[in-house]
Protein backbone atom coordinates (compact mmCIF):
# COMPACT_ATOMS: atom_id res chain seq x y z
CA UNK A 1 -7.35 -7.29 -15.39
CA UNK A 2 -7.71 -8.67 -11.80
CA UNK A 3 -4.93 -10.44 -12.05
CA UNK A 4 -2.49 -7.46 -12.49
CA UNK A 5 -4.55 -5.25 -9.74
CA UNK A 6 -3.60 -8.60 -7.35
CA UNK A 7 -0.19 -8.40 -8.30
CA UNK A 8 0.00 -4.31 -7.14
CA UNK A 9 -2.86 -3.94 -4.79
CA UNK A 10 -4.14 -7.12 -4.01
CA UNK A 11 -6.80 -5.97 -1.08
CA UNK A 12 -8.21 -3.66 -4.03
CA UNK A 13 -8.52 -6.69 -6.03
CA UNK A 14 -10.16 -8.91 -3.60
CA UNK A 15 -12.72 -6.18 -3.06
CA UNK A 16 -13.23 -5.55 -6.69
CA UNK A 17 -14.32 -9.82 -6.63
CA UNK A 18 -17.53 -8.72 -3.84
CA UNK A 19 -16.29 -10.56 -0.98
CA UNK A 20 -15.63 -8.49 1.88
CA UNK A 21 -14.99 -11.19 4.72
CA UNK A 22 -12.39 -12.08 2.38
CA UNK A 23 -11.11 -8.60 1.37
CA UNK A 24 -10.73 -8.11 5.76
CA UNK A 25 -8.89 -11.07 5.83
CA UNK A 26 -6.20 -9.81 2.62
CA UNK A 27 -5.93 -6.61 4.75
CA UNK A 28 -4.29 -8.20 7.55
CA UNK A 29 -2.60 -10.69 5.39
CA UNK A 30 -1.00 -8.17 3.11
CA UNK A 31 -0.03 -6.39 6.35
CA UNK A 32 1.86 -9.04 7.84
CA UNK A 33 3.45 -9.84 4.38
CA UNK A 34 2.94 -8.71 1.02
CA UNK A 35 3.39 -12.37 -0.48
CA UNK A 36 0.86 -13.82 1.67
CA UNK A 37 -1.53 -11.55 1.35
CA UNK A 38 -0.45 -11.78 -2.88
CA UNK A 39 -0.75 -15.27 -2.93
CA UNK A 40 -4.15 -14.94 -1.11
CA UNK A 41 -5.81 -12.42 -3.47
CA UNK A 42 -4.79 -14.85 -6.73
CA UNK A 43 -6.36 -17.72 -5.17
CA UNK A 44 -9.54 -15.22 -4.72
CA UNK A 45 -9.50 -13.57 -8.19
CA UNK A 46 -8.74 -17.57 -9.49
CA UNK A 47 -12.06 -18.43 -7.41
CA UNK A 48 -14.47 -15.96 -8.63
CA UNK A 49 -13.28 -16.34 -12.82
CA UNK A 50 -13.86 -19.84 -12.27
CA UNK A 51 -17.12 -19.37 -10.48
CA UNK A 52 -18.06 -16.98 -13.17
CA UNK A 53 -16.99 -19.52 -15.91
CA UNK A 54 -18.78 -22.26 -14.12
CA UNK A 55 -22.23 -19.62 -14.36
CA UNK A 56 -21.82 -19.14 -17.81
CA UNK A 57 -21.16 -22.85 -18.85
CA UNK A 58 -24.19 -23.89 -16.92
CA UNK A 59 -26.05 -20.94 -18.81
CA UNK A 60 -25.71 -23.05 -21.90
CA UNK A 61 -26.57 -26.25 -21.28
């Protein structure tokens, strides 16, 4: 689901992952390009799924 709200809004998406440092720095980056601040907010969404995998797989063990 984050990954389409990247695609369309990507600040909203970075905001939706908690980090707000980061969701500042997608502002400007989506403001001086869509693709860069796009390419950013992926690599953020990526992050926090894998950090939430990670949680859950140490959960387990």
């Amino acid at each position: 689901m984050l990954y389409i709200l990247a695609i369309f809004l990507p600040p909203l998406a970075v905001l939706f992952t908690g980090r707000f440092g980061s969701f500042l720095l997608n502002i400007l980056l989506t403001i001086l390009g869509y693709i860069p601040g796009l390419i950013h907010a992926v690599i953020v969404v990526r992050d926090e799924k894998h950090k939430k995998d990670m949680d859950r797989y140490m959960k387990k063990s």
